[in-house]
Protein backbone atom coordinates (compact mmCIF):
# COMPACT_ATOMS: atom_id res chain seq x y z
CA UNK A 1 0.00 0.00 0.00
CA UNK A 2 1.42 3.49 -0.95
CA UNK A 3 2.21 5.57 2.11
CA UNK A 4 0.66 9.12 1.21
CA UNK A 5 2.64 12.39 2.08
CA UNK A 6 0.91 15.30 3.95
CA UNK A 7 -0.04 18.27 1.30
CA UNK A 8 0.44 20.94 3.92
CA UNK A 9 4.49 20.47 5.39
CA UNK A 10 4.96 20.27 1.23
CA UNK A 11 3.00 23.47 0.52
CA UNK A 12 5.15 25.34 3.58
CA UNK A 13 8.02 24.79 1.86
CA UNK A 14 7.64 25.83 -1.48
CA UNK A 15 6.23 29.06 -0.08
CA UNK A 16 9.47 29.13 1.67
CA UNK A 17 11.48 28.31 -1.25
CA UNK A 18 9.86 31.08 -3.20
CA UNK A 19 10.15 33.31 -0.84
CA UNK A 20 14.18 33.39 -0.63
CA UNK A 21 14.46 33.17 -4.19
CA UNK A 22 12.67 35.97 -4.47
CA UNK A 23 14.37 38.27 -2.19
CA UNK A 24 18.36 36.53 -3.57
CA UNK A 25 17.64 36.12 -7.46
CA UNK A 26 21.37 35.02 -8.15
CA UNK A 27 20.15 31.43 -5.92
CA UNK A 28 17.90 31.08 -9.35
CA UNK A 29 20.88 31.61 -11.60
CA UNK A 30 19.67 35.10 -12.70
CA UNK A 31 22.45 38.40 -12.11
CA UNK A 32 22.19 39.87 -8.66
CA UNK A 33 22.79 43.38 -10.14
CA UNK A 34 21.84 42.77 -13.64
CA UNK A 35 22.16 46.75 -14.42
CA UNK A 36 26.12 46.68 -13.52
CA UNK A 37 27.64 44.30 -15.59
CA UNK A 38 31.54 43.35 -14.29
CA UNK A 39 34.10 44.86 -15.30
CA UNK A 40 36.56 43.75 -18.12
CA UNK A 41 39.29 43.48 -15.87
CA UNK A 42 37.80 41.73 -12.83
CA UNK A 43 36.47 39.15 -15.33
CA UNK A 44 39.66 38.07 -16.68
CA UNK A 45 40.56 37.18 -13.20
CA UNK A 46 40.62 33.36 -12.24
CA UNK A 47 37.98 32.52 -9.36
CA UNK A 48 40.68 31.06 -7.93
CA UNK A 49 44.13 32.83 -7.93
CA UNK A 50 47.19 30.80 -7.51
CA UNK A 51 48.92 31.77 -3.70
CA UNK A 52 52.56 31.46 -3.89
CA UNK A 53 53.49 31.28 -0.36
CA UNK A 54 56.53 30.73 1.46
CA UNK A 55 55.73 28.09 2.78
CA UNK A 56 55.88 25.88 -0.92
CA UNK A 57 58.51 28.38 -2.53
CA UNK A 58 61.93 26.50 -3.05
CA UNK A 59 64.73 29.28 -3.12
CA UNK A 60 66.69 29.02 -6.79
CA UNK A 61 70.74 29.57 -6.65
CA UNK A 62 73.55 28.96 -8.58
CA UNK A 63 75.07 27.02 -5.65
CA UNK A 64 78.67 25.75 -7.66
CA UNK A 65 78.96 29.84 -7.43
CA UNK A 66 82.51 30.64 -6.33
CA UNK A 67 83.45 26.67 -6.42
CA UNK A 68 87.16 26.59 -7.56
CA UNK A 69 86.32 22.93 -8.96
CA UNK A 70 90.15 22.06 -10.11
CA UNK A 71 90.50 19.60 -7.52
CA UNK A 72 87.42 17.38 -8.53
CA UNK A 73 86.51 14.36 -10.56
CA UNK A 74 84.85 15.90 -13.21
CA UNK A 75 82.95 12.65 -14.44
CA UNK A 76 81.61 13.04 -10.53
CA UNK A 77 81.48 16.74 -10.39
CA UNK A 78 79.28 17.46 -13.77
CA UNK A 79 76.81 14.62 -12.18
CA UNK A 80 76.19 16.14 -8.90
CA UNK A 81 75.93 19.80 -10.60
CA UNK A 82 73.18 18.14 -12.71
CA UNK A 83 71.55 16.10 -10.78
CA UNK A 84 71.37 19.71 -7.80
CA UNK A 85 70.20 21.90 -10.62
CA UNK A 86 69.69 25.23 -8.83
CA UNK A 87 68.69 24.72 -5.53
CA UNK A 88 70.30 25.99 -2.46
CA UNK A 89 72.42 22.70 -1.06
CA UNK A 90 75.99 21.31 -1.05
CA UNK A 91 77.10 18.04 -2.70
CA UNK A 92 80.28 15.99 -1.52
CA UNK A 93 81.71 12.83 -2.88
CA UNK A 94 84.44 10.67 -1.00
CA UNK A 95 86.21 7.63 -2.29
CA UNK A 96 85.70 5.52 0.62
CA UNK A 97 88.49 3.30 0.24
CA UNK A 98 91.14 5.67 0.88
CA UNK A 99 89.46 8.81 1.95
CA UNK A 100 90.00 11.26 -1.37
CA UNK A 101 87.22 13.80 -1.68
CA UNK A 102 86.21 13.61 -5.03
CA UNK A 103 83.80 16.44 -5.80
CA UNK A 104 82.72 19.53 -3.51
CA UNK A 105 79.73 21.51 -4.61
CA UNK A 106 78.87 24.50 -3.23
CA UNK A 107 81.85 24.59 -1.51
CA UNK A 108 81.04 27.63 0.45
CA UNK A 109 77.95 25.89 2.41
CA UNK A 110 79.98 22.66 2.77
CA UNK A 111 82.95 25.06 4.14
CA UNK A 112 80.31 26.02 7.08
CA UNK A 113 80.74 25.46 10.89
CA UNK A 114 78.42 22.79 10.44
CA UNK A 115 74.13 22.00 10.39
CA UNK A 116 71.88 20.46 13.09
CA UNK A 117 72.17 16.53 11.55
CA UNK A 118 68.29 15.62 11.95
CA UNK A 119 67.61 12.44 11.64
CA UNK A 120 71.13 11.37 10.27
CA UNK A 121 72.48 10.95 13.91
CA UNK A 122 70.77 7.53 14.13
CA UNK A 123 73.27 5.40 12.41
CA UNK A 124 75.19 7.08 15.06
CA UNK A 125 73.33 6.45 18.13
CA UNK A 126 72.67 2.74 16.73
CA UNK A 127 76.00 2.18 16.92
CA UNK A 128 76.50 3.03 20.29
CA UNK A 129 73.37 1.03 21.31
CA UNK A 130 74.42 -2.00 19.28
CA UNK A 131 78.06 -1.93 20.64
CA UNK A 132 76.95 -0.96 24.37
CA UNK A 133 74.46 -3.99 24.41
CA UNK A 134 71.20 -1.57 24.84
CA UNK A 135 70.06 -3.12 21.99
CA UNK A 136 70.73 -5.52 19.38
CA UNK A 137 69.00 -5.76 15.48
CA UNK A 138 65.95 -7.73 16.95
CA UNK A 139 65.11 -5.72 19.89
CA UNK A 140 61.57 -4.69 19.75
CA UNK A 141 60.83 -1.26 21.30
CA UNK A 142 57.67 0.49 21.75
CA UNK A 143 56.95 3.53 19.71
CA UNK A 144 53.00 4.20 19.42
CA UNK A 145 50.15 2.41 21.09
CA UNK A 146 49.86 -1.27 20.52
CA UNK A 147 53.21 -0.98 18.16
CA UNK A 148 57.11 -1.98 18.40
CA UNK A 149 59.84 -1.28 15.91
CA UNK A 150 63.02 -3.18 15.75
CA UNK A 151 66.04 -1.60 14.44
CA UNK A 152 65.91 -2.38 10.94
CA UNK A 153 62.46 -0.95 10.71
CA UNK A 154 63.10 1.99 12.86
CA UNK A 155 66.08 3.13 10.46
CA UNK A 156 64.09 2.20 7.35
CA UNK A 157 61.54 4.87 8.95
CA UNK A 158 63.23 7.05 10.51
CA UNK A 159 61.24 6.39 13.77
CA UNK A 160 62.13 8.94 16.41
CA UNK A 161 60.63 7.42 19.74
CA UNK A 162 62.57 4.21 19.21
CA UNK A 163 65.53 6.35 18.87
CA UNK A 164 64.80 8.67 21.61
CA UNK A 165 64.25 5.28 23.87
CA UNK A 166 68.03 4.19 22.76
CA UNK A 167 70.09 7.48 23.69
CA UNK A 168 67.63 8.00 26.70
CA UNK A 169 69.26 4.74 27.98
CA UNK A 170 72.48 5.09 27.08
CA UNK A 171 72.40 8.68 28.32
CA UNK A 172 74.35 11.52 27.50
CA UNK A 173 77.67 10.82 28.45
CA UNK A 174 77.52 7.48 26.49
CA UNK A 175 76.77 9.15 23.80
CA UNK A 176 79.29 11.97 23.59
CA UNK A 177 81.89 9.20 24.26
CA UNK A 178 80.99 7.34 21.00
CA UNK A 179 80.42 10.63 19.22
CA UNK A 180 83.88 11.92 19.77
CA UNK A 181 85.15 8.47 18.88
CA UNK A 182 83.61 8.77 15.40
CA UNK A 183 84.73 11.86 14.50
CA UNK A 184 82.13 14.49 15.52
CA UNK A 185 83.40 17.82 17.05
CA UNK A 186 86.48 16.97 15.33
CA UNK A 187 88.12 17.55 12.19
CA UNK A 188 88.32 14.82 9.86
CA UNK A 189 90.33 15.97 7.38
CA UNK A 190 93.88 16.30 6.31
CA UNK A 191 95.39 19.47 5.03
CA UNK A 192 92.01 20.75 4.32
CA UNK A 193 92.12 23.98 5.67
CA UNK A 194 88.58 25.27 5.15
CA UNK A 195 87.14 22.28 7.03
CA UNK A 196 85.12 23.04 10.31
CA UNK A 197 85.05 21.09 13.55
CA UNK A 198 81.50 21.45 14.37
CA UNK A 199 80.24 21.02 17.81
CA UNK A 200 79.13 18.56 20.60
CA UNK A 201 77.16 19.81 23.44
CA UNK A 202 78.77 19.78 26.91
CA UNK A 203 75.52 19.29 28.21
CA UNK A 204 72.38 17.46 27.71
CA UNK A 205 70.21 19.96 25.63
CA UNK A 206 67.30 22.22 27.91
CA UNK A 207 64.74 20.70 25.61
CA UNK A 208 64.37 16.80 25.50
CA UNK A 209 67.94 16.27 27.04
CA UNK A 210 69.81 12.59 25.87
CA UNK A 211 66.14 11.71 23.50
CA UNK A 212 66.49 14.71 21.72
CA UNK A 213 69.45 14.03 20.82
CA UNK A 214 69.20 10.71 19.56
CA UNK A 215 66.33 11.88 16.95
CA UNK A 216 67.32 15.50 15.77
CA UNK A 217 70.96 16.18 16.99
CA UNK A 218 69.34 18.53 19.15
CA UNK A 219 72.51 20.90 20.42
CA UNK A 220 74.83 19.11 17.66
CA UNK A 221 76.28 20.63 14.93
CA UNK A 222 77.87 18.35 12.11
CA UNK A 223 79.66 19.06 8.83
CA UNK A 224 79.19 16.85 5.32
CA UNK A 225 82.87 16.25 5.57
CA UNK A 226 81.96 14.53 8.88
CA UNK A 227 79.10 12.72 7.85
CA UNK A 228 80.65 11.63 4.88
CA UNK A 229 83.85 9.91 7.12
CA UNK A 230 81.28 8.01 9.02
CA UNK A 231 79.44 6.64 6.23
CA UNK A 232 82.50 5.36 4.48
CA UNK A 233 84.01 3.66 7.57
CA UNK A 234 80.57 2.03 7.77
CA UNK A 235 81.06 1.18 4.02
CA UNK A 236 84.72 0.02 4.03
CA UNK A 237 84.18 -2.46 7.31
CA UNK A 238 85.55 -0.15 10.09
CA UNK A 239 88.77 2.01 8.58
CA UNK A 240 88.39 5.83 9.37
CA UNK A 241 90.44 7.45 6.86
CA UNK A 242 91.64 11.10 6.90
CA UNK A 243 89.76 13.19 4.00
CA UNK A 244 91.64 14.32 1.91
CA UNK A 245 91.14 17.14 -1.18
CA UNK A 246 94.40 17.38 -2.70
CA UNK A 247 94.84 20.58 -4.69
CA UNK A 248 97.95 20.50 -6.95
CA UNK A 249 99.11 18.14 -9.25
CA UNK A 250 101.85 17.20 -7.01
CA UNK A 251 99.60 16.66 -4.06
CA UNK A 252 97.32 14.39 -6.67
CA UNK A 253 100.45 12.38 -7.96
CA UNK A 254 101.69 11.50 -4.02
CA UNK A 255 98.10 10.99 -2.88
CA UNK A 256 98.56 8.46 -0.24
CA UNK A 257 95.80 7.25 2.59
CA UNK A 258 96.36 7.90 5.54
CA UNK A 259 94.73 6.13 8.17
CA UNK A 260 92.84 8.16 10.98
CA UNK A 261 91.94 5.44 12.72
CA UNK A 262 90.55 1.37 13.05
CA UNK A 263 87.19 1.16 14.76
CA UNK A 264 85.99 -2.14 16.24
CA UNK A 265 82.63 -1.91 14.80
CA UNK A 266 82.42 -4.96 12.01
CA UNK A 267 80.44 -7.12 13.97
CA UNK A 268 77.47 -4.80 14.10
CA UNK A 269 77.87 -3.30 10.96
CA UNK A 270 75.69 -5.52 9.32
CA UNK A 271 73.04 -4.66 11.29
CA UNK A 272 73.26 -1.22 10.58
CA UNK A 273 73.46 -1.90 7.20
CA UNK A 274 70.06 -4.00 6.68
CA UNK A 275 68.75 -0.79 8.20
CA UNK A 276 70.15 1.78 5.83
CA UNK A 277 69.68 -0.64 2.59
CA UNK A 278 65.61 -0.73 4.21
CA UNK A 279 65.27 2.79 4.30
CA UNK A 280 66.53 3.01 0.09
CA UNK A 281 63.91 0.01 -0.73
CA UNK A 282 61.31 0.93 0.93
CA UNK A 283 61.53 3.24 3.68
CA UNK A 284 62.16 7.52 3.58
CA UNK A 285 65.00 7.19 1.24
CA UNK A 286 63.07 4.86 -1.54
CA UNK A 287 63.13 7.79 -3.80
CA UNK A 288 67.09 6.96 -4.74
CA UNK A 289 66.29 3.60 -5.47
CA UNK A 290 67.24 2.27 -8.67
CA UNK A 291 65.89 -1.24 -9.73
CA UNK A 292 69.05 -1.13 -12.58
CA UNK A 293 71.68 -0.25 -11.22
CA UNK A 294 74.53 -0.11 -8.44
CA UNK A 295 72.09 0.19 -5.26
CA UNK A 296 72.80 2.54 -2.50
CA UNK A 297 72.56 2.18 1.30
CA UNK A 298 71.44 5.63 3.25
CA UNK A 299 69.84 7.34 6.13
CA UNK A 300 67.99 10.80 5.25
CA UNK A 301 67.73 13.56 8.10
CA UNK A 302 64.56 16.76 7.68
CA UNK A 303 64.28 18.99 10.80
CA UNK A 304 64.04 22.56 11.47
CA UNK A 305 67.45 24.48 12.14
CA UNK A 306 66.79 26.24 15.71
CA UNK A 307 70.36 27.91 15.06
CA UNK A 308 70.13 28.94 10.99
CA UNK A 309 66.44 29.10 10.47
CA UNK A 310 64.81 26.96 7.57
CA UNK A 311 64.50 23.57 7.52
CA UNK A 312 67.20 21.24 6.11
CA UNK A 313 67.11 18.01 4.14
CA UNK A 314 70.12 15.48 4.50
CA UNK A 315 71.41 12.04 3.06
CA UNK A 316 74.32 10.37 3.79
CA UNK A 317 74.79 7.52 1.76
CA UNK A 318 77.14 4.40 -0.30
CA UNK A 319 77.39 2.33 -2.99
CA UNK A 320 77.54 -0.33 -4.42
CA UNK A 321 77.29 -2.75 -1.42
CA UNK A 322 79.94 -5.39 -2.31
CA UNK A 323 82.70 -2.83 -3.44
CA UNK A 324 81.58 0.30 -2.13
CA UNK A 325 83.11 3.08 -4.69
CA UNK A 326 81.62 6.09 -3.55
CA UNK A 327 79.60 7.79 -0.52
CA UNK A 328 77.62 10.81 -1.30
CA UNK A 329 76.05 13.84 0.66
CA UNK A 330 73.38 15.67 0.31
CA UNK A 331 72.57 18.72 2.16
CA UNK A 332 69.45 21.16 1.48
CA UNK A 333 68.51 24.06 2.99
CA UNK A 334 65.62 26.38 2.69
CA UNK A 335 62.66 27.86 3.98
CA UNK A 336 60.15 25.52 1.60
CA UNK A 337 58.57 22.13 2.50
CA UNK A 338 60.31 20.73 -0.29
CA UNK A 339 63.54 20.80 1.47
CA UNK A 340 63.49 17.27 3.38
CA UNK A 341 66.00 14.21 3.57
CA UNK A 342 63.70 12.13 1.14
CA UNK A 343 64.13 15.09 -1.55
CA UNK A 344 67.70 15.04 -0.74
CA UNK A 345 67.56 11.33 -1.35
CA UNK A 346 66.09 11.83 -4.44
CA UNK A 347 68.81 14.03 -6.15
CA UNK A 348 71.54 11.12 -4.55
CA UNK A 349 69.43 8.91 -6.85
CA UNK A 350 69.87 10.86 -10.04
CA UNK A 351 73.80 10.86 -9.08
CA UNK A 352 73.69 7.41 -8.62
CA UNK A 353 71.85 6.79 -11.97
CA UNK A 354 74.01 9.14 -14.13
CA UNK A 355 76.94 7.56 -12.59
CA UNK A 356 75.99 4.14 -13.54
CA UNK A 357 75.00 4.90 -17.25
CA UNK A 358 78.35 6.58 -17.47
CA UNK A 359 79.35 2.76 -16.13
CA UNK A 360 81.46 4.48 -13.23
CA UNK A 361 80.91 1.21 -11.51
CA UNK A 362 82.15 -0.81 -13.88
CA UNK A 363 85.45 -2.00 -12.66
CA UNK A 364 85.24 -2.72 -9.23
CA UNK A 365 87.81 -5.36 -9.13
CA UNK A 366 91.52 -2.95 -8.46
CA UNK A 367 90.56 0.44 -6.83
CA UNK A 368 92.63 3.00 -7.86
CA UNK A 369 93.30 6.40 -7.80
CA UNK A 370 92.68 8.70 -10.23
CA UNK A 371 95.22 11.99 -10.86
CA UNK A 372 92.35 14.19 -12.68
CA UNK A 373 94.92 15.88 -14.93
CA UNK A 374 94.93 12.00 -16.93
CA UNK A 375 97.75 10.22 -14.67
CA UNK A 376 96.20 6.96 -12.79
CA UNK A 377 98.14 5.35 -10.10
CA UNK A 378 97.20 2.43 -8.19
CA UNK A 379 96.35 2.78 -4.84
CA UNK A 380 99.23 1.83 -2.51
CA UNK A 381 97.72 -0.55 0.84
CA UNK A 382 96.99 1.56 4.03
CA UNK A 383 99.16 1.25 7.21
CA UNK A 384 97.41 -0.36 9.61
């Protein structure tokens, strides 16, 4: 049986209806002011303007401005330059078998007294967790509600709490000892003069303390030339080597290694490594990954700098894995959301990519050292 509708709550509102459209015409798709048509101008305008705000804005440099680039590979150097375009960061390239700095860009930035290290500090607190027994790869630690990480996943995600947990249990003296060891606060070069030391704090930071600084680098400040000596003792099994950028043509014909120093840290470097290879297949740095070619391992960094202003964007990475030939940085800095460690990450990629069609990682049987001017010598065994 058909249910019938009352006439009368029907009849209300069409009255209603009416009534409104009368007094608004423009709800019945007539002109509210048909007597003043718009004006030429204000009709050309888009309804909805584009907003260009700072916020989205990525700052455009030249940044190989003032570079003096005699001293680089130029197979490496043209790569990097291309694959940074014009944005404001610093790319540098280290053989990590012997320590030679192979291409600065933007010299001037990677010159600096250093950047907070964001989220790159974890392969460094891992480390000290994984050699202080606070941890090992399978430890499970809580880092959300109903959810544990263990190390492999927290580095392929860059997961802060599980980090913060570590270095609030090792606390902060533990963690300025095995700082200093690796290098940080230090320089790490040879005979590069420009090089900065950066800075360790000589006290737990106000805000967050030991945590805080085991997921930002809160009160740390580290240089590329640092970062890039730890990732290529993690890539070369333990051997610290001094960076070196030799200059001349003398200094490129006598290059020799020179040992900085032999860490104990191969038996949990392959721990670290799962995590680092995670984050390039599918964690924050999955933007560099290349299906073809030489993959790399890597740990990105994005935090605000309390110190410069601006947010930066970091990665610190290696490849290939079995003969590790090169370790690249990437440092961005800016006042756009753009600027993050996965978009660093993805310019590493298109270094890694160009490199590889150029078939840079072709012979990895004899390392050697290249003298850029056309000379190659061999590279003569480190002192150990």
């Amino acid at each position: 049986m058909a249910r019938r509708t009352p006439a009368l709550p029907y009849a209300i509102f069409a009255f209603c209806l009416a009534s409104l459209v009368g007094a608004n015409p423009a709800l019945a798709g007539a002109p509210a002011h048909p007597a003043h048509p718009a004006h030429p101008a204000r009709a050309a305008r888009p309804a909805h303007p584009i907003r260009h705000t700072a916020r989205h804005r990525v700052e455009y440099i030249d940044p190989t401005k003032g570079d003096i680039p005699d001293a680089d590979d130029p197979v490496v150097r043209q790569v990097a330059v291309d694959a940074l375009g014009h944005e404001k960061g610093s790319v540098v390239a280290v053989d990590p078998t012997n320590g030679r700095v192979l291409a600065v860009v933007n010299q001037k930035m990677a010159f600096s007294a250093g950047f907070e290290p964001c989220s790159t500090i974890k392969p460094f607190v891992a480390i000290a967790g994984l050699e202080e027994g606070v941890i090992t790869r399978d430890t499970m630690l809580k880092v959300g509600n109903r959810r544990y990480m263990d190390l492999t996943e927290a580095m392929a995600h860059s997961n802060n709490k599980y980090f913060e947990e570590v270095g609030s249990q090792l606390g902060f003296e533990r963690l300025i000892r095995y700082h200093e060891m690796l290098g940080l606060g230090q320089r790490v070069g040879y005979n590069i003069p420009e090089e900065q030391p950066g800075l360790l704090p000589s006290k737990p930071p106000l805000f967050g303390g030991a945590a805080r600084m085991s997921s930002f680098g809160e009160g740390i400040r580290i240089t590329p030339f640092q970062l890039a000596s730890l990732v290529g003792t993690l890539a070369n099994g333990g051997e610290q080597f001094y960076l070196q950028y030799p200059r001349t043509e003398a200094e490129r014909a006598n290059f020799q290694p020179r040992l900085r120093q032999q860490l104990d840290i191969a038996p949990v470097l392959p721990d670290l490594r799962e995590g680092m290879l995670a984050a390039v297949m599918y964690g924050t740095a999955r933007r560099s990954y290349d299906p073809d070619g030489e993959q790399d391992l890597g740990k990105t960094g994005t935090c605000n700098d309390e110190g410069l202003g601006g947010r930066l964007g970091w990665f610190a990475s290696y490849a290939d894995q079995a003969h590790p030939r090169i370790v690249i940085v990437v440092l961005l800095h800016g006042g756009s959301r753009v600027i993050s460690g996965p978009h660093a990450s993805q310019i590493a990629g298109r270094i890694y990519r160009d490199l590889y069609a150029r078939n840079y990682f072709a012979n990895n049987e004899t390392p050697r050292v290249t003298d850029f001017a056309g000379l190659a010598i061999a590279r003569p065994s480190a002192s150990r």
